[in-house]
N, C-alpha and C. Protein backbone atom coordinates (compact mmCIF):
# COMPACT_ATOMS: atom_id res chain seq x y z
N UNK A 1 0.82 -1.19 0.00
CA UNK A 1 0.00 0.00 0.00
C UNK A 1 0.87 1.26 0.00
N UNK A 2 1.84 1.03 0.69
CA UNK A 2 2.97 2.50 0.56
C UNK A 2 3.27 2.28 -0.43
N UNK A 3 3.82 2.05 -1.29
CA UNK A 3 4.51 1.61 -2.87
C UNK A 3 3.15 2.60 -3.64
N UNK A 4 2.02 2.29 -3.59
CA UNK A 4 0.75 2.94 -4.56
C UNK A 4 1.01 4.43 -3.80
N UNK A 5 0.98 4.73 -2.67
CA UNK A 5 0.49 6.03 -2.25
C UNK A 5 2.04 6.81 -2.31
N UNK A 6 3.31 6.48 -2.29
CA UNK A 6 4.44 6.62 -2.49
C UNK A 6 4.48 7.78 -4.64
N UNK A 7 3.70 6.03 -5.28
CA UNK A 7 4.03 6.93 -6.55
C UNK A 7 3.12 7.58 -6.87
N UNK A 8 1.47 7.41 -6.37
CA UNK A 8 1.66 9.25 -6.62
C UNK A 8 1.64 10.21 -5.93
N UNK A 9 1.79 10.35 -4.90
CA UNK A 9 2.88 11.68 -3.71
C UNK A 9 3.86 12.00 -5.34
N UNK A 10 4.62 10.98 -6.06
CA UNK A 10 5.68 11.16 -6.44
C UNK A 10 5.27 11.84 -8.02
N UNK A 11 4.18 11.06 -8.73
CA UNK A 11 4.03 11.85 -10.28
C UNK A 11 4.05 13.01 -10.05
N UNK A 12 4.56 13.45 -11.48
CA UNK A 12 4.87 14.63 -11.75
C UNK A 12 3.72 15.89 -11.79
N UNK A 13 2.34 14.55 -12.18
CA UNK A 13 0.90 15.40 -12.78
C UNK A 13 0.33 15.18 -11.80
N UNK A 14 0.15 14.80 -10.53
CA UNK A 14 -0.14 15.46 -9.33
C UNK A 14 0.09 16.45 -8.54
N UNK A 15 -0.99 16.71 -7.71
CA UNK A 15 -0.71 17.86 -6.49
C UNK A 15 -0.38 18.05 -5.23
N UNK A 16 0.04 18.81 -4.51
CA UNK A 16 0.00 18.25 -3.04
C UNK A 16 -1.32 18.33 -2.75
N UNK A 17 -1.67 17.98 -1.33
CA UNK A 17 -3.34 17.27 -1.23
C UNK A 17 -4.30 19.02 -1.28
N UNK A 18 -5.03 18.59 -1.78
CA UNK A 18 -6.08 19.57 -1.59
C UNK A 18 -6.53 20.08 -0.21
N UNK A 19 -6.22 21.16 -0.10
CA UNK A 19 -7.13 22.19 1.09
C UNK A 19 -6.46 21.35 2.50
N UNK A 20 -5.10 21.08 2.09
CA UNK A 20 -4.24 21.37 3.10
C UNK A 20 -4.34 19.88 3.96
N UNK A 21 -5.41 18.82 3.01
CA UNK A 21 -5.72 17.38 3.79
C UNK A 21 -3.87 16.58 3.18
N UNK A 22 -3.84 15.82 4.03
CA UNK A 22 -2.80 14.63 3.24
C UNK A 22 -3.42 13.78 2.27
N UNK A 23 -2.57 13.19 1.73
CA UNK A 23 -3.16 11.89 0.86
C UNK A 23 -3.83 11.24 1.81
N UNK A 24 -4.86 10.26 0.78
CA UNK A 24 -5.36 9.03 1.99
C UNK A 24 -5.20 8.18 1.66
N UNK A 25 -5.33 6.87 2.47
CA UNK A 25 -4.71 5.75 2.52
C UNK A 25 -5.71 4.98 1.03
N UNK A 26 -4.70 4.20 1.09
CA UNK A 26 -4.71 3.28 0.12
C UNK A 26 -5.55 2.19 0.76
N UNK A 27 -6.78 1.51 -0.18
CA UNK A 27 -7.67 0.74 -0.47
C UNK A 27 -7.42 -0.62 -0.65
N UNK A 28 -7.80 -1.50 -0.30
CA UNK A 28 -7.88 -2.81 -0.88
C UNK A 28 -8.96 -3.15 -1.35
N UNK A 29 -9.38 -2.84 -2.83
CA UNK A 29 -11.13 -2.98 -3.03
C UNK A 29 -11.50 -4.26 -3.09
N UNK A 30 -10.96 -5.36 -3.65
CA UNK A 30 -11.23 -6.08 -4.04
C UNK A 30 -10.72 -7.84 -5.13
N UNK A 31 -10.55 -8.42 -5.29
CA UNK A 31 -9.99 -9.65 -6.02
C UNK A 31 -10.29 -9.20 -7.11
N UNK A 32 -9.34 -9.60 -8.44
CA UNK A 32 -9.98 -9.81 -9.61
C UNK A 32 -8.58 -10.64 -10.30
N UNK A 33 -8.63 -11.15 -11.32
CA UNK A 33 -8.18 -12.18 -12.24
C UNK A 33 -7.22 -12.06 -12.02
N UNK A 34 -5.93 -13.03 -11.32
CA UNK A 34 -4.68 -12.70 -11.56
C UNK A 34 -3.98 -11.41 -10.73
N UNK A 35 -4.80 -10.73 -10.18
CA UNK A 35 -5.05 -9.24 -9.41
C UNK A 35 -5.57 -8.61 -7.93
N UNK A 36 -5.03 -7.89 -7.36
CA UNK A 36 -5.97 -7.04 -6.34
C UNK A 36 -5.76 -5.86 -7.02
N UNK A 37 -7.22 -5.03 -6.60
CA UNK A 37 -7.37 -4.25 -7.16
C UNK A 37 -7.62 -2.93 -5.99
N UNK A 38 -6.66 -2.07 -6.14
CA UNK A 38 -6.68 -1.13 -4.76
C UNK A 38 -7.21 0.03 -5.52
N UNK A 39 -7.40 1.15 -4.00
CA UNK A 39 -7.70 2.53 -4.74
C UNK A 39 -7.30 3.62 -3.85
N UNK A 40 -7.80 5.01 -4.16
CA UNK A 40 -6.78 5.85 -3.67
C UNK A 40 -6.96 7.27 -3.94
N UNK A 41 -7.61 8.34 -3.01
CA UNK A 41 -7.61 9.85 -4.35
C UNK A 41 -6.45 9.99 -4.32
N UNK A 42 -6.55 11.06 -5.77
CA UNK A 42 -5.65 11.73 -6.27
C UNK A 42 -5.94 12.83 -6.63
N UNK A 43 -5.23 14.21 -6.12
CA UNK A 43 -5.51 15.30 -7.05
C UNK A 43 -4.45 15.45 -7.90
N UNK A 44 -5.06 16.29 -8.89
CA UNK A 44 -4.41 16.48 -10.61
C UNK A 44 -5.23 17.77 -10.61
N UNK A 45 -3.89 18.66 -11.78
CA UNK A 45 -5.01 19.52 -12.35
C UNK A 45 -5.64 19.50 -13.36
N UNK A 46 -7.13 19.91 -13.57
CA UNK A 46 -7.90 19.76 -14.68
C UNK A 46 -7.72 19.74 -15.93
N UNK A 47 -6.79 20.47 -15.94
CA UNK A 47 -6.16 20.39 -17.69
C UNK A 47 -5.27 19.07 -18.09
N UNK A 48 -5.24 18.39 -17.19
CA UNK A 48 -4.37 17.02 -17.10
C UNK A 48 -5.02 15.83 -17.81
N UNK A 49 -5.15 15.42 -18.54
CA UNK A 49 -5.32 14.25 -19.04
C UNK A 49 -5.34 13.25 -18.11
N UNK A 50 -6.59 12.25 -18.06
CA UNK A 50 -6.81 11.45 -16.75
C UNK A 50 -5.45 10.17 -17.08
N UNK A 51 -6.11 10.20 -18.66
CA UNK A 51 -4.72 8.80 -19.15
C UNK A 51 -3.70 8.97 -18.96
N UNK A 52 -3.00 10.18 -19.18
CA UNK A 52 -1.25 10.72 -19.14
C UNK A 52 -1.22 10.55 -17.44
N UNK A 53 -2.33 10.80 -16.54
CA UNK A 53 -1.97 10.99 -15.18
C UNK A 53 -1.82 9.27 -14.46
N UNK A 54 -3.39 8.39 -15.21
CA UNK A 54 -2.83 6.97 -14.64
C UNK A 54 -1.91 6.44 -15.17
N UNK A 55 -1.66 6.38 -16.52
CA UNK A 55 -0.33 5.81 -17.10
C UNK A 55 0.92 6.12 -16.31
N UNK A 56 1.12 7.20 -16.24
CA UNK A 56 2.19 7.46 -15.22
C UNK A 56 2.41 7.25 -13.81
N UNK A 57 0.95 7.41 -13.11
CA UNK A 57 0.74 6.41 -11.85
C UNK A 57 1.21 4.84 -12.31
N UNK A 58 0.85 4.34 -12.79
CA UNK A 58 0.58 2.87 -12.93
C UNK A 58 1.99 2.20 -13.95
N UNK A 59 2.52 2.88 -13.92
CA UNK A 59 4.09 2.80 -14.64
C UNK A 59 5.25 2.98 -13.20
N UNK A 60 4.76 3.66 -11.93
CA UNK A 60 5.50 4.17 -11.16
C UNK A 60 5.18 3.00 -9.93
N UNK A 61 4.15 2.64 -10.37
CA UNK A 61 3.73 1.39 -9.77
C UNK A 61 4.70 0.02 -9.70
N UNK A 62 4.65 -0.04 -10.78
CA UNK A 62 4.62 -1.15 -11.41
C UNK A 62 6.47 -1.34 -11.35
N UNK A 63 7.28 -0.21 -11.59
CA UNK A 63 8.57 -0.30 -11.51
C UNK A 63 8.99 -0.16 -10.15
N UNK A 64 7.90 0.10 -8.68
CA UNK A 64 8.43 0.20 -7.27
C UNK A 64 8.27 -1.43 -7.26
N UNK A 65 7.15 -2.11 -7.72
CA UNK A 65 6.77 -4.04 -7.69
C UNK A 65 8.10 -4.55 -8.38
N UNK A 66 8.68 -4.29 -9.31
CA UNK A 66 9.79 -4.79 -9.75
C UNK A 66 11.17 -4.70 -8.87
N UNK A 67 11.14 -3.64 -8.39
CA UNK A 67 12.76 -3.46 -7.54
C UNK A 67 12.60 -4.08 -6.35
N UNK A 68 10.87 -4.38 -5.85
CA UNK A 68 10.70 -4.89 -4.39
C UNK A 68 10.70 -6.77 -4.87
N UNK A 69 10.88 -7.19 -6.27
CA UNK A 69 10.49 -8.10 -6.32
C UNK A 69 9.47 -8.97 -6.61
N UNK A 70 8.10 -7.85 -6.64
CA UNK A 70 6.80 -8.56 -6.22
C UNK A 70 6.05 -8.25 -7.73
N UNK A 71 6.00 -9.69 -8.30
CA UNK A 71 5.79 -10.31 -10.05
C UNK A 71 3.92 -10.04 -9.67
N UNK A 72 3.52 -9.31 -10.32
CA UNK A 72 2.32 -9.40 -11.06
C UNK A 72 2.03 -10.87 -11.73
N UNK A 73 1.28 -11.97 -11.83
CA UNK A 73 1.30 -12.93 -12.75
C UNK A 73 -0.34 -12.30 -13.83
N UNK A 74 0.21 -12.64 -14.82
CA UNK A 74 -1.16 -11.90 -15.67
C UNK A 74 -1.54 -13.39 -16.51
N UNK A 75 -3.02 -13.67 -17.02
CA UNK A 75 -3.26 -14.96 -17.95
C UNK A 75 -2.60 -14.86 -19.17
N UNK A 76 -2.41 -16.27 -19.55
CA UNK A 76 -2.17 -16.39 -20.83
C UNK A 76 -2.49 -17.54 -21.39
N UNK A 77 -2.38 -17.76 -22.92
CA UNK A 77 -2.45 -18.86 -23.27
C UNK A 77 -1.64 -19.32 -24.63
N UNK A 78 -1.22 -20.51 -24.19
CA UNK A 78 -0.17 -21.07 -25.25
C UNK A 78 -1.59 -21.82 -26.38
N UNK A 79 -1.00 -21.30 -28.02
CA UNK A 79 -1.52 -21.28 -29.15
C UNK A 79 -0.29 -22.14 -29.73
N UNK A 80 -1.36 -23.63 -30.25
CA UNK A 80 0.17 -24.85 -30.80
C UNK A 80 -1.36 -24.78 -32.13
N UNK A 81 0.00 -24.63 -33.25
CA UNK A 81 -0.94 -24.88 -34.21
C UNK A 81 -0.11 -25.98 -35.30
């Protein structure tokens, strides 16, 4: 949960917290395929592109899971033809 609330404190296209609150904690919503699926506000400013802002969350993510070690497994399937 620090690793998610870590990168975005850290993007670039975030803000510090609105009206002087801190970030808040990070979520555990729920299971899904291969996945947990957490959550989390974020402020951004409006002129920000929501995609340019999660892509870059979720890139900052994803490279703190790699240096800590901790493999995402995602589905797949082997195609023998």
């Amino acid at each position: 949960m620090k690793v998610v609330r870590k990168a975005v404190m850290d993007s670039e296209y975030t803000l510090g917290a609105w009206k002087g609150n801190d970030y808040g904690p990070v979520y555990f919503i729920s299971y899904a395929d291969s996945s947990l699926v957490l959550s989390t506000t974020v402020y951004y400013r409006p002129t920000t592109p929501t995609e340019v802002l999660m892509s870059d969350i979720n890139r900052r993510v994803y490279s703190a899971f790699g240096e800590a070690g901790i493999e995402i497994p995602f589905n797949y399937v082997n195609v023998v033809m």
